[in-house]
Protein backbone atom coordinates (compact mmCIF):
# COMPACT_ATOMS: atom_id res chain seq x y z
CA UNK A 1 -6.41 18.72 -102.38
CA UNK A 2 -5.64 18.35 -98.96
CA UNK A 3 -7.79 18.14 -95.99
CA UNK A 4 -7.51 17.79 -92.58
CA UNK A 5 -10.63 17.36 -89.61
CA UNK A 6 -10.07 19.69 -87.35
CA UNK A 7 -13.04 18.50 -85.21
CA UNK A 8 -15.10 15.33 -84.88
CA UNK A 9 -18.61 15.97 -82.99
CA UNK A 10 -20.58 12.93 -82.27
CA UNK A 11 -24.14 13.03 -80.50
CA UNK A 12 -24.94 11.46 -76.74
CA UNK A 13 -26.12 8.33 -78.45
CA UNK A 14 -22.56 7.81 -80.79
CA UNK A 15 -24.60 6.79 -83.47
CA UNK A 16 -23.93 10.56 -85.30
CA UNK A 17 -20.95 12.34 -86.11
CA UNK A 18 -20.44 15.20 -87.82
CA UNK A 19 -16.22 15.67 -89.43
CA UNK A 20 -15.29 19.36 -89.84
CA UNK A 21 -12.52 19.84 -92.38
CA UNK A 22 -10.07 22.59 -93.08
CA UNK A 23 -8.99 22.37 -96.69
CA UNK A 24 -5.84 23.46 -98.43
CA UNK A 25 -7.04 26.79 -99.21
CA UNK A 26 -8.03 27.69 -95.74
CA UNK A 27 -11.78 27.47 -96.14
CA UNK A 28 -14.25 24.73 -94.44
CA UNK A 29 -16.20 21.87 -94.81
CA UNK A 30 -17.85 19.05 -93.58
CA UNK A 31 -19.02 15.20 -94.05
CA UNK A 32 -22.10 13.51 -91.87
CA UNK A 33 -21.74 9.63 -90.48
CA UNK A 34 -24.20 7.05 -88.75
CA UNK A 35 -22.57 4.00 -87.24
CA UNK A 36 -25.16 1.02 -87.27
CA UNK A 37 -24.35 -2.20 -84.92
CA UNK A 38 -24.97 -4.40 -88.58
CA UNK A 39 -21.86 -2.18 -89.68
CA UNK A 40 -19.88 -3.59 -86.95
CA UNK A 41 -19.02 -0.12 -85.59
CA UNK A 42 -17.55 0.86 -88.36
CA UNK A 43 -18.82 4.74 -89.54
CA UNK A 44 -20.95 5.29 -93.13
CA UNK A 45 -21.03 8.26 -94.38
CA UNK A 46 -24.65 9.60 -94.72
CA UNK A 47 -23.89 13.08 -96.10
CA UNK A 48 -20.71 14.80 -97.99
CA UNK A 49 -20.92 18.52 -97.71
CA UNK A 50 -17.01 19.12 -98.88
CA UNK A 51 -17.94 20.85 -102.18
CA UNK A 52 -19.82 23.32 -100.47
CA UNK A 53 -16.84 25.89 -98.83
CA UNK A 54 -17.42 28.19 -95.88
CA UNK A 55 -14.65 31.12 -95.63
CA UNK A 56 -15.08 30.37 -91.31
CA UNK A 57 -15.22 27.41 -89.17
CA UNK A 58 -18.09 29.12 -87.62
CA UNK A 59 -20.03 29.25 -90.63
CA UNK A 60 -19.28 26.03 -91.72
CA UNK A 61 -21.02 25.06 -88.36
CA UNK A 62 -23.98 27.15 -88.58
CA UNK A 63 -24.65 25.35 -91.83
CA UNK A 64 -24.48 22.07 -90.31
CA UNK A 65 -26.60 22.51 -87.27
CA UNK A 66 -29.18 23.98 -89.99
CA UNK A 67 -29.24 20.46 -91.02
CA UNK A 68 -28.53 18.09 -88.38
CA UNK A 69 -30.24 20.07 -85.49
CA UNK A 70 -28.77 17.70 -83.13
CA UNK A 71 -25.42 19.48 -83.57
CA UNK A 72 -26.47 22.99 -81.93
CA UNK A 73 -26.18 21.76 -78.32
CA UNK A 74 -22.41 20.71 -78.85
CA UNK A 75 -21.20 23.90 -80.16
CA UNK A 76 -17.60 24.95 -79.10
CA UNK A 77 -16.95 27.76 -76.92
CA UNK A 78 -13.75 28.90 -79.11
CA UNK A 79 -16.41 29.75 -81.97
């Protein structure tokens, strides 16, 4: 399957980023990463939330600011 991120959000700090994903079939996802100076800058992903689908990017969102609260203030005026 397919999948392409349609939108990268990373916090003030850039230690947190948050990948949302558009997948073959239309529906939504998303994956959580921390980037730690030991990993050389590199990102790690901390959480994989692709198995869950959301039929809207806007609810794949609301789903992720539900768990990284962080997200809410960077949420995009299309949505």
């Amino acid at each position: 399957m397919n999948k392409n991120v349609i939108l990268s959000i990373e916090d003030d700090s850039g230690m947190h980023c948050v990948d949302f994903i558009e997948n073959d079939d239309g529906s939504f996802c998303y994956k959580a990463f921390r980037k730690d100076p030991e990993d050389e800058g590199r990102w790690t992903l901390t959480a994989d939330y692709s198995a869950t689908r959301f039929a809207t990017q806007p609810e794949a969102f609301g789903s992720a600011t539900q768990r990284m609260p962080w997200l809410a203030a960077y949420r995009p005026a299309a949505w």
